[in-house]
Protein backbone atom coordinates (compact mmCIF):
# COMPACT_ATOMS: atom_id res chain seq x y z
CA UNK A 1 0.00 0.00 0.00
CA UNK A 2 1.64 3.34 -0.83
CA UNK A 3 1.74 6.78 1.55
CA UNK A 4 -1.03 8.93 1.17
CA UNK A 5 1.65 11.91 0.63
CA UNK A 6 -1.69 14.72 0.59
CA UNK A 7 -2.99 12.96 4.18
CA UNK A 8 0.66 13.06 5.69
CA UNK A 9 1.24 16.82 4.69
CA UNK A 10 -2.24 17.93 6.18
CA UNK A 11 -1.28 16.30 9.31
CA UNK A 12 1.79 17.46 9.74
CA UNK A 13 0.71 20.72 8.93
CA UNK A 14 -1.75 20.73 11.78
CA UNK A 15 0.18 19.24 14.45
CA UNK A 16 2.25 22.21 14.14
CA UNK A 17 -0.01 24.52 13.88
CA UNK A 18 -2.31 23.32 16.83
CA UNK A 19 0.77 22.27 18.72
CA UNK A 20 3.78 24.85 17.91
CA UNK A 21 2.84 27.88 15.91
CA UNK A 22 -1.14 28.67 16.52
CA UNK A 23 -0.79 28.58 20.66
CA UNK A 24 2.51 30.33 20.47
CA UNK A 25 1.08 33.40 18.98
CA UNK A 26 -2.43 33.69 21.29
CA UNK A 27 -1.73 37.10 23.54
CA UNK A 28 0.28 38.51 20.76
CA UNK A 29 0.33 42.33 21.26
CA UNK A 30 0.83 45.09 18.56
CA UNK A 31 4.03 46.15 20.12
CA UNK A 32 5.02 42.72 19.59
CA UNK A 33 3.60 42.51 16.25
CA UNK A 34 5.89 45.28 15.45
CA UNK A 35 8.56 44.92 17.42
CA UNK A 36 11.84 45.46 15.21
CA UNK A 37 14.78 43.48 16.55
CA UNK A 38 17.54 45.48 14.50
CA UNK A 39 17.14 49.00 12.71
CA UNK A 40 16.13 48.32 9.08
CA UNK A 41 14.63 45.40 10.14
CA UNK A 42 11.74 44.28 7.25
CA UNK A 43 8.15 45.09 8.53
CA UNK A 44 4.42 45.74 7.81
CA UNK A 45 4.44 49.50 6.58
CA UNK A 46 2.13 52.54 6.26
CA UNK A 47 1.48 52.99 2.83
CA UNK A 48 4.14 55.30 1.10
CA UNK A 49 6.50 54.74 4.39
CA UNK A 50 8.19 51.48 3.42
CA UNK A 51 12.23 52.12 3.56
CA UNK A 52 12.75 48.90 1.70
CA UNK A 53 13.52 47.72 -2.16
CA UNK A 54 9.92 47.06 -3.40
CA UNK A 55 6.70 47.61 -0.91
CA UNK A 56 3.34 45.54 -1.91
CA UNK A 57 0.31 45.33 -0.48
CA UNK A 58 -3.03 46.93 -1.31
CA UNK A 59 -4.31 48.39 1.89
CA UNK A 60 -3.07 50.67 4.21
CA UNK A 61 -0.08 48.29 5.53
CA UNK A 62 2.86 46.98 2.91
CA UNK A 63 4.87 44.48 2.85
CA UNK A 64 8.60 45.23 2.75
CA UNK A 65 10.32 43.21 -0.10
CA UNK A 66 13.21 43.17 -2.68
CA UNK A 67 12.71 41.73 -6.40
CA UNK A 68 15.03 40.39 -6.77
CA UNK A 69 15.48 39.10 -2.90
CA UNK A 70 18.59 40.08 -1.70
CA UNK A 71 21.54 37.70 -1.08
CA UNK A 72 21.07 37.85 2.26
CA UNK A 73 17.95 37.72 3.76
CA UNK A 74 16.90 40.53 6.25
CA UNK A 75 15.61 40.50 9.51
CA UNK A 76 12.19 40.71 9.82
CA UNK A 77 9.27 41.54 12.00
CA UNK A 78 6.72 39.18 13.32
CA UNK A 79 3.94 41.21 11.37
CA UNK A 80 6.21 40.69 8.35
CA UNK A 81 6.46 36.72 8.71
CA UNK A 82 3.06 36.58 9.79
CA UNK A 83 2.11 38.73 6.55
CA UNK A 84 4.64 36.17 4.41
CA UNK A 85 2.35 32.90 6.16
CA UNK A 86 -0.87 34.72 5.22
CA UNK A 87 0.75 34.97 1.67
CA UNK A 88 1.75 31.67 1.57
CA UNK A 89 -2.14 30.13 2.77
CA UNK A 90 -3.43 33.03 0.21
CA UNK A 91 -5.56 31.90 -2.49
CA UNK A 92 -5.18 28.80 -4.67
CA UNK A 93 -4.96 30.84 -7.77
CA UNK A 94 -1.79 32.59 -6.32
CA UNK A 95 1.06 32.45 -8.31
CA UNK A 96 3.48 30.74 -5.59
CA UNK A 97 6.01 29.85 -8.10
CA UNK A 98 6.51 32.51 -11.33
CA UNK A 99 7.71 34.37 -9.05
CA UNK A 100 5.11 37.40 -9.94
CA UNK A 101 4.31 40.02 -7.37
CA UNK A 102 0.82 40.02 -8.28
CA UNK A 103 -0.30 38.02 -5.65
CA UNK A 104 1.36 40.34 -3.17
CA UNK A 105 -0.55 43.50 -4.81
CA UNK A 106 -3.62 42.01 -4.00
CA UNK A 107 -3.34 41.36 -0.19
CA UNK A 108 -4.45 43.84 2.25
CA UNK A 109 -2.23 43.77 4.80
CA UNK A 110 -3.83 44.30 8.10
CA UNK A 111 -1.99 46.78 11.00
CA UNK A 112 -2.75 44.93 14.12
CA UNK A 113 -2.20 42.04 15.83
CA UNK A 114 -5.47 40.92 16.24
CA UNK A 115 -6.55 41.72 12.90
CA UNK A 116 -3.07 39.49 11.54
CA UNK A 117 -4.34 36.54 13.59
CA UNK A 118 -7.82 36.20 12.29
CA UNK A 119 -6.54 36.93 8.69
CA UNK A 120 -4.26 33.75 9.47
CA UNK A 121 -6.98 31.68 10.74
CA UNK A 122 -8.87 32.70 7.95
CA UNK A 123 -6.14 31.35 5.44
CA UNK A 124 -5.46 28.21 7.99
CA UNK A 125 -8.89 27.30 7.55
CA UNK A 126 -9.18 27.78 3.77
């Protein structure tokens, strides 16, 4: 009988994220959201504020990015990676792999914690 690859990734998908990352971000404040470990560090912006390569989003919040990325990755935020997950659950017509920034242009961005979280679950739960 051969390994259901599909069933295995679902459930390792959601140990993790009902064991590792989903309880690790419950209480998650916006100061934390934001938090910038190192000066320059790659974040959720105002619109128009971004100090980085390439800013997408289409909402009041963009995401910092490079096209191409840079050799070395920066640091980022927690909105950023949290931003970069919601990306990455985004819709199934999203280009994942062309490499196109349209997908980007299309997500609103939100610019609190709260607001990241349930746009997370949403995609989780898609």
């Amino acid at each position: 009988m051969g390994v259901d690859r599909n069933a295995e990734l679902v459930d390792q998908l959601e140990w993790h994220w009902q064991h590792q990352l989903r309880p690790w971000l419950d209480g998650l404040t916006d100061d934390e959201y934001f938090w910038q470990p190192v000066p320059g560090a790659w974040t959720l912006s105002r619109h128009g504020q971004s100090s980085a390569p390439v800013s997408v989003g289409a909402g009041e919040f963009t995401l910092d990015y490079a096209s191409p990325p840079h050799h070395r990755a920066p640091v980022t935020t927690i909105a950023w990676r949290l931003a970069h997950l919601v990306d990455v659950f985004g819709p199934p017509t999203a280009p994942h792999f062309d490499g196109s920034l349209a997908g980007h242009r299309a997500v609103a961005y939100p610019g609190t914690a709260e607001a990241a979280l349930r746009q997370l679950d949403d995609g989780h739960d898609a």
